[in-house]
PDB file of N, CA and C in Angstrom:
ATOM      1  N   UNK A   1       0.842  -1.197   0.000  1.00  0.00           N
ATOM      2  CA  UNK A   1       0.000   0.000   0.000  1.00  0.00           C
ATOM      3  C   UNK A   1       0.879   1.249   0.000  1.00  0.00           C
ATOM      4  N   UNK A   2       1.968   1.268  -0.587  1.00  0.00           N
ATOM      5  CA  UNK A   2       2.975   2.004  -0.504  1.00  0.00           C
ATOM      6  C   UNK A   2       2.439   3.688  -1.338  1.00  0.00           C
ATOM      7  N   UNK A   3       2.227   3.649  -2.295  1.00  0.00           N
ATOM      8  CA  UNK A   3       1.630   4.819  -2.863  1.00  0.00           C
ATOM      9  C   UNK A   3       0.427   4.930  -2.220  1.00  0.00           C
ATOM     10  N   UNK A   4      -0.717   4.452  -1.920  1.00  0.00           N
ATOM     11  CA  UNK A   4      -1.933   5.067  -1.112  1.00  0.00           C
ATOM     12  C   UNK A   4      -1.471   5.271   0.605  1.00  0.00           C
ATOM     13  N   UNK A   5       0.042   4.968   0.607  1.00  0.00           N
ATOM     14  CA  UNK A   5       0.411   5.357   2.098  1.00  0.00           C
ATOM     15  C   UNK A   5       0.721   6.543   1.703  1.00  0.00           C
ATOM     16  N   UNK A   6       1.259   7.097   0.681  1.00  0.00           N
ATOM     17  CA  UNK A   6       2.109   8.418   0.973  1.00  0.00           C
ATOM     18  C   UNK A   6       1.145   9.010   0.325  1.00  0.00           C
ATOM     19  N   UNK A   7      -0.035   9.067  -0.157  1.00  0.00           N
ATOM     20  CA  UNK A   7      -1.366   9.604  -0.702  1.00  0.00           C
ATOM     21  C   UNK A   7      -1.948  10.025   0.719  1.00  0.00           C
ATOM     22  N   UNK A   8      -2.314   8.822   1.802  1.00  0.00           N
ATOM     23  CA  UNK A   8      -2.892   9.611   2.506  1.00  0.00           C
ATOM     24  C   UNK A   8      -1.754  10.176   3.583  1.00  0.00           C
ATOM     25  N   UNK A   9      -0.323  10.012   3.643  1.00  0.00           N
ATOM     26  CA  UNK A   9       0.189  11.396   4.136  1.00  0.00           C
ATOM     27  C   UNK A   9       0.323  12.668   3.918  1.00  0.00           C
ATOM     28  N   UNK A  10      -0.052  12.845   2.916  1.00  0.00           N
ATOM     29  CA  UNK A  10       0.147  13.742   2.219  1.00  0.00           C
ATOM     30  C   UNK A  10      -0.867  14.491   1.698  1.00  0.00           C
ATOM     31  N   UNK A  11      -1.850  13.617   1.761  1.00  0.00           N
ATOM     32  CA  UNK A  11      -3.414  14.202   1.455  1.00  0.00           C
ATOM     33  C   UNK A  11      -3.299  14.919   0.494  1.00  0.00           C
ATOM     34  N   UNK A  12      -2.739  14.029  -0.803  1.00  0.00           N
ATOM     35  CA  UNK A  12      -3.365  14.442  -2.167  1.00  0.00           C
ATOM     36  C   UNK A  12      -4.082  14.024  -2.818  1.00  0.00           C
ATOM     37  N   UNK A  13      -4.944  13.184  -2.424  1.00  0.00           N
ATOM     38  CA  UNK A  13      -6.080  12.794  -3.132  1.00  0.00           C
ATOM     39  C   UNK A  13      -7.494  12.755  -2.546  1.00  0.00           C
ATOM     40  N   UNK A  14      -7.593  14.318  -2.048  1.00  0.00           N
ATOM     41  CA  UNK A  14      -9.008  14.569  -1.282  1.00  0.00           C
ATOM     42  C   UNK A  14     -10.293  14.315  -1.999  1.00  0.00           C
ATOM     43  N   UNK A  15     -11.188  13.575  -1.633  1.00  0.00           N
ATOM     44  CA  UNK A  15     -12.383  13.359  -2.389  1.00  0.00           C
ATOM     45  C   UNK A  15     -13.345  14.891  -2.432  1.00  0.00           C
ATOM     46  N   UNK A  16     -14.420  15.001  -3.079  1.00  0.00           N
ATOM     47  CA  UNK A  16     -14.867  16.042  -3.217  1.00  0.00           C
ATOM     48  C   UNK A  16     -15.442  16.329  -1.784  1.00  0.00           C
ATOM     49  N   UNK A  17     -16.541  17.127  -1.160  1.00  0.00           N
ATOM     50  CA  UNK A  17     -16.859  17.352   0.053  1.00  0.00           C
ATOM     51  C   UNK A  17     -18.589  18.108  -0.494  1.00  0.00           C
ATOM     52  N   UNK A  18     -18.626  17.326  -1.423  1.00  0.00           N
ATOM     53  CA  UNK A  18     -20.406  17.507  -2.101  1.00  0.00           C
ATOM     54  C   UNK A  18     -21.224  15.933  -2.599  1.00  0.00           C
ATOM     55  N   UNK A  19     -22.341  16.530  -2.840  1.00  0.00           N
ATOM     56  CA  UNK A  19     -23.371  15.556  -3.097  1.00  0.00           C
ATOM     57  C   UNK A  19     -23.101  14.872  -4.432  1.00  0.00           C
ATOM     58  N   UNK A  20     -21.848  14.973  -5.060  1.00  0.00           N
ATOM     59  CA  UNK A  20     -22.021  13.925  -6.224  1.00  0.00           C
ATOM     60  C   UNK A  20     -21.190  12.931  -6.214  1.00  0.00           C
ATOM     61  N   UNK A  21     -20.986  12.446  -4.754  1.00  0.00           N
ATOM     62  CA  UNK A  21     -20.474  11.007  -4.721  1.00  0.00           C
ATOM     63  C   UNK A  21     -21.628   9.943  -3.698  1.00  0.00           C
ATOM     64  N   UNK A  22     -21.750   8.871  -3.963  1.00  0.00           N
ATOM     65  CA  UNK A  22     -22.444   8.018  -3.236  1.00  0.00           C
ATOM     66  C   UNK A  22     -21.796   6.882  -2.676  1.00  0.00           C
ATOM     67  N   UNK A  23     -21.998   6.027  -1.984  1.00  0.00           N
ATOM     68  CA  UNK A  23     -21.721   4.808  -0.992  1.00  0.00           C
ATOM     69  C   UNK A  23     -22.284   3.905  -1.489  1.00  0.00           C
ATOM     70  N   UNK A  24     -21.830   2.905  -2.133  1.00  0.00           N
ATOM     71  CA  UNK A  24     -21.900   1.612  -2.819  1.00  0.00           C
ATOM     72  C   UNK A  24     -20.978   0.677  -2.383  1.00  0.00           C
ATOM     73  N   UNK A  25     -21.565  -0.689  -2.302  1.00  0.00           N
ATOM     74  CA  UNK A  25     -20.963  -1.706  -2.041  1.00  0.00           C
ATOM     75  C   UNK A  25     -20.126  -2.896  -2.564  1.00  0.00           C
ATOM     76  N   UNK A  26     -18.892  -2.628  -2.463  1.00  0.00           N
ATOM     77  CA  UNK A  26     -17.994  -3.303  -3.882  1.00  0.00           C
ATOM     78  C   UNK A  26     -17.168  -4.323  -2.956  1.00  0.00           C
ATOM     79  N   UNK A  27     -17.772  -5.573  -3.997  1.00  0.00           N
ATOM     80  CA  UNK A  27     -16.925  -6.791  -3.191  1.00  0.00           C
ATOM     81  C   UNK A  27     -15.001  -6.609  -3.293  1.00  0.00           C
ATOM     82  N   UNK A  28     -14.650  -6.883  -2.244  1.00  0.00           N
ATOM     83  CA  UNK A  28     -12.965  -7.443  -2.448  1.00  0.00           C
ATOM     84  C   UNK A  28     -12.514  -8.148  -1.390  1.00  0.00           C
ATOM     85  N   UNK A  29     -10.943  -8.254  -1.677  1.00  0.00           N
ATOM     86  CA  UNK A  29     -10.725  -9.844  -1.080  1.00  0.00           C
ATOM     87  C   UNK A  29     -10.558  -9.414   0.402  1.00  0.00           C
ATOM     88  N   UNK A  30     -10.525 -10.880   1.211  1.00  0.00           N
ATOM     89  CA  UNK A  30     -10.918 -10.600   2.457  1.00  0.00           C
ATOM     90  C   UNK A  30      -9.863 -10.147   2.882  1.00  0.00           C
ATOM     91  N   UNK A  31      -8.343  -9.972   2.562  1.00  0.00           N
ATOM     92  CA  UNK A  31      -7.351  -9.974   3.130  1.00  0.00           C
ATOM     93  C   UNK A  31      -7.261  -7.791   3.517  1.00  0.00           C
ATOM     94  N   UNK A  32      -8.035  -7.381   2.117  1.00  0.00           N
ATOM     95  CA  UNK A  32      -7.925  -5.736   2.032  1.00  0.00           C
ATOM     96  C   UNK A  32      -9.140  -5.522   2.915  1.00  0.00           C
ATOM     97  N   UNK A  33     -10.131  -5.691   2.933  1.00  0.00           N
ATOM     98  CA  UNK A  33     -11.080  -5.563   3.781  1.00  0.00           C
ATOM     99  C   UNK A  33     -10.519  -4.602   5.064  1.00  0.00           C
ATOM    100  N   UNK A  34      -9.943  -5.039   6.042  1.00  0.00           N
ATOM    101  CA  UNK A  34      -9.846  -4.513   7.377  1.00  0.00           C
ATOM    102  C   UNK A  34      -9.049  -2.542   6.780  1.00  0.00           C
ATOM    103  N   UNK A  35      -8.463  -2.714   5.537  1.00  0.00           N
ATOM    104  CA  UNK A  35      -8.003  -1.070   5.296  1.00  0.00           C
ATOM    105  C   UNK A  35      -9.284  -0.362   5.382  1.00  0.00           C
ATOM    106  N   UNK A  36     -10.123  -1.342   4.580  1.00  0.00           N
ATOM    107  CA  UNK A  36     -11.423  -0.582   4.443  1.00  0.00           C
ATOM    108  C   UNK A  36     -12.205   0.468   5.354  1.00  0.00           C
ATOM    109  N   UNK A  37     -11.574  -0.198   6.455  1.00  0.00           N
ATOM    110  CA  UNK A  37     -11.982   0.972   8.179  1.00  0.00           C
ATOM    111  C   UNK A  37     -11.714   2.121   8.329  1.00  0.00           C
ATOM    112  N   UNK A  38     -10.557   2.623   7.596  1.00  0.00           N
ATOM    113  CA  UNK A  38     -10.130   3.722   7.598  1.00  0.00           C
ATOM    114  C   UNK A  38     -11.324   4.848   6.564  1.00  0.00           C
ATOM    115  N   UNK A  39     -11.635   5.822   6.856  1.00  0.00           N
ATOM    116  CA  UNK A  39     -12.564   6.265   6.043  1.00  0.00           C
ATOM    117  C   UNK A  39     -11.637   7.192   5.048  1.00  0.00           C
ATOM    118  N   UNK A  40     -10.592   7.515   5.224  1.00  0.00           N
ATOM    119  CA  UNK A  40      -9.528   8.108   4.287  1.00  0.00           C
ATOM    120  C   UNK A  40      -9.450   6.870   3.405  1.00  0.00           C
ATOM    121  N   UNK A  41      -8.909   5.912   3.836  1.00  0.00           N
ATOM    122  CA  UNK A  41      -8.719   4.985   2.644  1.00  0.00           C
ATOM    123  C   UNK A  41      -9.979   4.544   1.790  1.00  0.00           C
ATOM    124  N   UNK A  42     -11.102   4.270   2.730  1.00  0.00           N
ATOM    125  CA  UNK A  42     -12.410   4.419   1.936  1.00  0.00           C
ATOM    126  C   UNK A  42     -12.757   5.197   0.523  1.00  0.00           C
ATOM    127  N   UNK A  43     -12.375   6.648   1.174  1.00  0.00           N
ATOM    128  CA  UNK A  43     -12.319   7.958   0.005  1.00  0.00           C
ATOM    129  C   UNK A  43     -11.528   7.687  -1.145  1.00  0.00           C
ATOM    130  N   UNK A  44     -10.190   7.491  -0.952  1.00  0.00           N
ATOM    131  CA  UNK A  44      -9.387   6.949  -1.998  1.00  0.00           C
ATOM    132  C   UNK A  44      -9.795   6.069  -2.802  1.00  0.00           C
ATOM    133  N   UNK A  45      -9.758   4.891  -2.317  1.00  0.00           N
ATOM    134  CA  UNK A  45     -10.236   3.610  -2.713  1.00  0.00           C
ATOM    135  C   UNK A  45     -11.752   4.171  -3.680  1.00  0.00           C
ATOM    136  N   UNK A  46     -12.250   5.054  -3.313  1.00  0.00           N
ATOM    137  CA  UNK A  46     -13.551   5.340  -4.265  1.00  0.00           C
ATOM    138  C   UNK A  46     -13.518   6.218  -4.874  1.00  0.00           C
ATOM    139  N   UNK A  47     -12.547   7.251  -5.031  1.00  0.00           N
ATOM    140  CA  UNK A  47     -11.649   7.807  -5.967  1.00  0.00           C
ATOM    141  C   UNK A  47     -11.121   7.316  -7.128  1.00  0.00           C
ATOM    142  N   UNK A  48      -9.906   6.625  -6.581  1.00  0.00           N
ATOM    143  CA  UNK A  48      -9.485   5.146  -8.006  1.00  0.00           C
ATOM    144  C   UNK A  48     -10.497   4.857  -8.680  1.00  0.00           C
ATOM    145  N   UNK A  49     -11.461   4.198  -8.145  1.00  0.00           N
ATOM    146  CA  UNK A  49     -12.797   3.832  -8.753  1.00  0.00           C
ATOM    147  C   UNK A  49     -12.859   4.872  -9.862  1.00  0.00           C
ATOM    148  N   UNK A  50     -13.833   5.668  -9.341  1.00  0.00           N
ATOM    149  CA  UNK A  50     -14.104   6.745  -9.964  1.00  0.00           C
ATOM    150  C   UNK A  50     -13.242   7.319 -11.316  1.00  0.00           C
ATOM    151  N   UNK A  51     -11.816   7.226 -11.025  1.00  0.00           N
ATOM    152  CA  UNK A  51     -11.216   7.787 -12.049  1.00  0.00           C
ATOM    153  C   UNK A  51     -11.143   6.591 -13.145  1.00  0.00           C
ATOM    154  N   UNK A  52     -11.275   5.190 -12.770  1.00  0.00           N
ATOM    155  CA  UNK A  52     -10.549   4.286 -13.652  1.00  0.00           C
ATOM    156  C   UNK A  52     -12.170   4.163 -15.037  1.00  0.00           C
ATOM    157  N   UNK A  53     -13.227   4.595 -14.254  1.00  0.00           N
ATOM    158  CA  UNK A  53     -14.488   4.260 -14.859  1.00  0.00           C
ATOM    159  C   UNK A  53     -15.108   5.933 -15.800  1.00  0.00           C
ATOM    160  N   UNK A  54     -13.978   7.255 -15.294  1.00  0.00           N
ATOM    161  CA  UNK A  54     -14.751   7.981 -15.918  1.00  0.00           C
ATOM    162  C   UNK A  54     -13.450   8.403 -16.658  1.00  0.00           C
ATOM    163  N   UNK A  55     -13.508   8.769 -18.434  1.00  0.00           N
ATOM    164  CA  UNK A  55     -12.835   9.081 -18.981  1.00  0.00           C
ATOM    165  C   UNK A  55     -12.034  10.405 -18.088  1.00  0.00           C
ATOM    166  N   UNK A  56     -10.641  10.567 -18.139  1.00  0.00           N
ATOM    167  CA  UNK A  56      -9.961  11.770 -17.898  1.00  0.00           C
ATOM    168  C   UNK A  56     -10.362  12.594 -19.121  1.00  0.00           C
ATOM    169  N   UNK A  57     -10.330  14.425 -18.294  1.00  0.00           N
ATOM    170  CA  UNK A  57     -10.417  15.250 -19.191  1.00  0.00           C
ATOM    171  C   UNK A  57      -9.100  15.990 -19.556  1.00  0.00           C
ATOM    172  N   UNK A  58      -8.690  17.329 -20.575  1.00  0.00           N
ATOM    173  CA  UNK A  58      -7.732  17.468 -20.570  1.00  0.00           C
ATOM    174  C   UNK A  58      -7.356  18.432 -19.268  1.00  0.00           C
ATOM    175  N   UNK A  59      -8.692  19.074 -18.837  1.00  0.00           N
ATOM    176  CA  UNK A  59      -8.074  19.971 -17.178  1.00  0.00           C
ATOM    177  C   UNK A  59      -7.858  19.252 -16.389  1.00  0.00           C
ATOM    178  N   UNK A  60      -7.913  18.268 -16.275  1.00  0.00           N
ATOM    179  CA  UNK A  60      -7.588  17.727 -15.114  1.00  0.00           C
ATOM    180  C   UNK A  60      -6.110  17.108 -15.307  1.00  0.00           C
ATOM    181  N   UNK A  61      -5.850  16.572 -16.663  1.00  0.00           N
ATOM    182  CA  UNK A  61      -4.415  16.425 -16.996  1.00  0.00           C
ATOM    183  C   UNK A  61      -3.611  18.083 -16.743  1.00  0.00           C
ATOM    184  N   UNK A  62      -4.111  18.984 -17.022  1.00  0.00           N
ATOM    185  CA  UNK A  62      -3.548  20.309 -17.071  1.00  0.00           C
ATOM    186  C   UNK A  62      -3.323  20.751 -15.306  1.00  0.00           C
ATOM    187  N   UNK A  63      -4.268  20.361 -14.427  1.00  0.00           N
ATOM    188  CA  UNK A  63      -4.461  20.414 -13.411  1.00  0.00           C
ATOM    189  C   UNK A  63      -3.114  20.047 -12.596  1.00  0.00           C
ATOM    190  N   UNK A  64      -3.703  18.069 -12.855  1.00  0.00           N
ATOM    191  CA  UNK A  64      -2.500  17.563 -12.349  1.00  0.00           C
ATOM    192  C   UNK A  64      -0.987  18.099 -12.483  1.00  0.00           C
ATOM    193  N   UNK A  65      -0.720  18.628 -13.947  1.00  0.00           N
ATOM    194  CA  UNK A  65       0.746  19.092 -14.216  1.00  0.00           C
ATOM    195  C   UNK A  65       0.957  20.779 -13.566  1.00  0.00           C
ATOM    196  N   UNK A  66       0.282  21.737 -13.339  1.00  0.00           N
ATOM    197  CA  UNK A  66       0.361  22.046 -12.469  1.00  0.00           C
ATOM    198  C   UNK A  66       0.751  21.622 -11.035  1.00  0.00           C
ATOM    199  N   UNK A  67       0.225  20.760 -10.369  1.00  0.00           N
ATOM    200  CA  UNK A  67       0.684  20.655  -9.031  1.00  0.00           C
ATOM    201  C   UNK A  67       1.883  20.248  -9.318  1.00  0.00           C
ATOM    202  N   UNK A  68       2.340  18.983 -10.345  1.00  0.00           N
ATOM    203  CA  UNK A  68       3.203  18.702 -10.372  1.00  0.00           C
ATOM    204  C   UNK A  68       4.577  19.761 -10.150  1.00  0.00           C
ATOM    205  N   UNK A  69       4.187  20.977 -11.251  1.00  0.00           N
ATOM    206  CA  UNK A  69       5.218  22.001 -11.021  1.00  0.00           C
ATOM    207  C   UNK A  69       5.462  22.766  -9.966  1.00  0.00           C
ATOM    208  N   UNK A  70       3.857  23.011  -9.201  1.00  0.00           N
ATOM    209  CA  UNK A  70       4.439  23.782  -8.059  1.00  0.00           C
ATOM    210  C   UNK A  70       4.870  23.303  -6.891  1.00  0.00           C
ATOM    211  N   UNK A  71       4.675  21.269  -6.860  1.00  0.00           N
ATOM    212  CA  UNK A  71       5.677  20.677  -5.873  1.00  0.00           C
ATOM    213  C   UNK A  71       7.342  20.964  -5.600  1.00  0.00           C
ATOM    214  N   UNK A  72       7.414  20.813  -7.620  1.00  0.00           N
ATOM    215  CA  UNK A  72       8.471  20.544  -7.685  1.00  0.00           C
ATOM    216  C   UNK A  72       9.537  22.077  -6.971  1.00  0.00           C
ATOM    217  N   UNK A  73       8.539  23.225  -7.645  1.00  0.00           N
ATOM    218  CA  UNK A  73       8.795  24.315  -7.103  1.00  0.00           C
ATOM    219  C   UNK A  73       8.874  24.700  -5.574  1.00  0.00           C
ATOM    220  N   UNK A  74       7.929  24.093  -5.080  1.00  0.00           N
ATOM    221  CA  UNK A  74       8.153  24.405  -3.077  1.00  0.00           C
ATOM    222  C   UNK A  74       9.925  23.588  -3.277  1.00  0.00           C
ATOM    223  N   UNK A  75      10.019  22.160  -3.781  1.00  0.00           N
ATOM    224  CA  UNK A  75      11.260  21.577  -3.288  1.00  0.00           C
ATOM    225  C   UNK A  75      12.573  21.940  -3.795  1.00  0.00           C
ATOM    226  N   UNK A  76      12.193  23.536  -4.713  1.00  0.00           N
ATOM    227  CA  UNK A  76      13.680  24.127  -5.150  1.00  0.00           C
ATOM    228  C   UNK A  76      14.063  24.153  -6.259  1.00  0.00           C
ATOM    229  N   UNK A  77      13.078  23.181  -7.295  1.00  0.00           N
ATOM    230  CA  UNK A  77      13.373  23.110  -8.786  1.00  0.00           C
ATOM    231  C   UNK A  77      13.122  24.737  -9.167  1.00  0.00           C
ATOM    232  N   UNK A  78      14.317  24.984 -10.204  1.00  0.00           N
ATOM    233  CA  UNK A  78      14.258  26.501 -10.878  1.00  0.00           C
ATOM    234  C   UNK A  78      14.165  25.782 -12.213  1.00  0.00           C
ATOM    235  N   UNK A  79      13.951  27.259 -12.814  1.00  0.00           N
ATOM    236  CA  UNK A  79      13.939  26.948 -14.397  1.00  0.00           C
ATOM    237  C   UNK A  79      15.511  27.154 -15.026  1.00  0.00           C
ATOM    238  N   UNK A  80      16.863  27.519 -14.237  1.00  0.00           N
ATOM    239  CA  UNK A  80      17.104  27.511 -14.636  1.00  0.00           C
ATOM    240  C   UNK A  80      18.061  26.028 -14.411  1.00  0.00           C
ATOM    241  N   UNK A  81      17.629  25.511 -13.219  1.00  0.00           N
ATOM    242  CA  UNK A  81      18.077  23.891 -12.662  1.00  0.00           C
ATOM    243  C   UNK A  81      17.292  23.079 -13.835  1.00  0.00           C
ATOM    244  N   UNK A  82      16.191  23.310 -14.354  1.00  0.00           N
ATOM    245  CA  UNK A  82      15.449  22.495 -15.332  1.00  0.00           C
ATOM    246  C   UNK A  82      16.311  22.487 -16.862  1.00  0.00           C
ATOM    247  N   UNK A  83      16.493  23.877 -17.059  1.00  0.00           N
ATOM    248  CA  UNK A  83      17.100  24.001 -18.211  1.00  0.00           C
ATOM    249  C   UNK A  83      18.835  23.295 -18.337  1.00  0.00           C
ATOM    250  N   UNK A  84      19.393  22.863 -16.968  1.00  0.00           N
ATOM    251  CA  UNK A  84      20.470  22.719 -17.234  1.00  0.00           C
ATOM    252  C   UNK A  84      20.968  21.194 -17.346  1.00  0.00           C
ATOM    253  N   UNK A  85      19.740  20.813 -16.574  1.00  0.00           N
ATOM    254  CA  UNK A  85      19.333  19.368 -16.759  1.00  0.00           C
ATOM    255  C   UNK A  85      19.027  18.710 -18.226  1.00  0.00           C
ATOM    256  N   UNK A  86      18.181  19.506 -18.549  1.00  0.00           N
ATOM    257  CA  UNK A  86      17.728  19.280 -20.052  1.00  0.00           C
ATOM    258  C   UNK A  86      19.114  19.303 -21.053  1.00  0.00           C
ATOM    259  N   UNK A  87      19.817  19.995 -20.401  1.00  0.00           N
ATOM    260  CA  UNK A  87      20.747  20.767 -21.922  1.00  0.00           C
ATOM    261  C   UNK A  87      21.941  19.315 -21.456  1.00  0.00           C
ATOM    262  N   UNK A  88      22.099  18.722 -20.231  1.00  0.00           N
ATOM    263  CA  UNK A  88      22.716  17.665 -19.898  1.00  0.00           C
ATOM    264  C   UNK A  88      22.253  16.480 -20.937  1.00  0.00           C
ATOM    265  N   UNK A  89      20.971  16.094 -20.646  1.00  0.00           N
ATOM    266  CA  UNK A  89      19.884  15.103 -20.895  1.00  0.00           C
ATOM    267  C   UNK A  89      20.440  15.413 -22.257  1.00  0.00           C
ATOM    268  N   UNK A  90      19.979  16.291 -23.183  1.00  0.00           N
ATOM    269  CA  UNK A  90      20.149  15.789 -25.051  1.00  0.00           C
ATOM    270  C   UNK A  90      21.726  16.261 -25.136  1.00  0.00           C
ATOM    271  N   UNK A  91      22.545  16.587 -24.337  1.00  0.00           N
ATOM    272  CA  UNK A  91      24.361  16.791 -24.229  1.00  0.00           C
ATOM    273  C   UNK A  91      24.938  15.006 -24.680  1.00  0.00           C
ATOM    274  N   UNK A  92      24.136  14.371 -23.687  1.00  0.00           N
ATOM    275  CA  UNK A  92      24.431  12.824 -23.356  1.00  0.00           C
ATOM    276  C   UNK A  92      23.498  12.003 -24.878  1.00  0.00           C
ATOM    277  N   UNK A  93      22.889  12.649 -25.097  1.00  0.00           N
ATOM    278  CA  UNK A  93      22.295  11.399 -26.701  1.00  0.00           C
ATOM    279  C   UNK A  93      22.899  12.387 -27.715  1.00  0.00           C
ATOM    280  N   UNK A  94      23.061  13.420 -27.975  1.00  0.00           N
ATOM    281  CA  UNK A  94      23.639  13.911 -29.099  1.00  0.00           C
ATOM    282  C   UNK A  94      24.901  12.507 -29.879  1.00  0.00           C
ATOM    283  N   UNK A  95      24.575  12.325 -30.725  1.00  0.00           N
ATOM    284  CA  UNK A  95      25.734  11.668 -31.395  1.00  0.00           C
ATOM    285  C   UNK A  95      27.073  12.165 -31.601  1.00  0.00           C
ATOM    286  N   UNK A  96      27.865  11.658 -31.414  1.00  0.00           N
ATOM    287  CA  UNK A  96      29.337  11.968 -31.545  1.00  0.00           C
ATOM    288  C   UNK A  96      29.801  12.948 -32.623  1.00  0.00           C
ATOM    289  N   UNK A  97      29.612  12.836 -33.841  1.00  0.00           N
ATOM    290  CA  UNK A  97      29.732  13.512 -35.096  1.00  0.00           C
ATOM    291  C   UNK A  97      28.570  14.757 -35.538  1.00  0.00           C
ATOM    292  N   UNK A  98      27.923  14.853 -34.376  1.00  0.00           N
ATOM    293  CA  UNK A  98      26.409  15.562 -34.991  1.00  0.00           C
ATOM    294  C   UNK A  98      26.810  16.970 -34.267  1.00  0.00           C
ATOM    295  N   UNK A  99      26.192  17.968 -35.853  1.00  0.00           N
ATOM    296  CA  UNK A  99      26.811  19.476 -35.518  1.00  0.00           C
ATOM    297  C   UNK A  99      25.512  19.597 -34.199  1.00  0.00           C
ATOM    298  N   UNK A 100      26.057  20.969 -33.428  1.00  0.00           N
ATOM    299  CA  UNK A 100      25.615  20.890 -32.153  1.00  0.00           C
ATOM    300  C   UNK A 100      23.927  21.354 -32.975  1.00  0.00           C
ATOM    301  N   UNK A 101      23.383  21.334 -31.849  1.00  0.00           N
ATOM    302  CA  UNK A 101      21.861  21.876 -32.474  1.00  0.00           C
ATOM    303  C   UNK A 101      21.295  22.997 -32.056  1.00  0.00           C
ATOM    304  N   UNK A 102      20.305  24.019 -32.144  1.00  0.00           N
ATOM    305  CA  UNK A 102      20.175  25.287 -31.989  1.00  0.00           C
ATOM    306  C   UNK A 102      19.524  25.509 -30.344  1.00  0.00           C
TER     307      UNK A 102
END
């Protein structure tokens, strides 16, 4: 449960806090059952659901990459640490003989 452990430390995957989710009863194996107690993991667990059954849109892809950046941003990533990485990254596949590129 390694990723839905650091999901709910971290409490990034808050369920909504409105009327368009419901409580339904979904069989699984007896061994996951007892997580089930937790009502955080509950939420999650009906989250996943939720996402695996409703097509993604593109805001919410746009969404997600946002947070992504402004994590990365609280933990110190700059643009110009990004850019120097990058210029590393195609430094290292450039081919040996190949004029540099613009």
């Amino acid at each position: 449960m390694g990723c839905l452990a650091a999901c709910l430390r971290r409490r990034l995957c808050p369920m909504p806090n409105d009327n368009s989710t419901v409580d339904i009863p979904i069989p699984v194996e007896a061994s996951v059952a007892p997580a089930l107690d937790n009502a955080m993991v509950r939420a999650l667990a009906g989250r996943l659901v939720s996402r695996m059954l409703q097509p993604a849109s593109v805001e919410r892809l746009f969404d997600t990459m946002d947070a992504i950046a402004a994590e990365a941003a609280r933990r110190g990533l700059t643009d110009d640490i990004l850019d120097a990485e990058l210029a590393a990254y195609n430094a290292e596949r450039r081919e040996p003989n190949a004029p540099p590129g613009p």
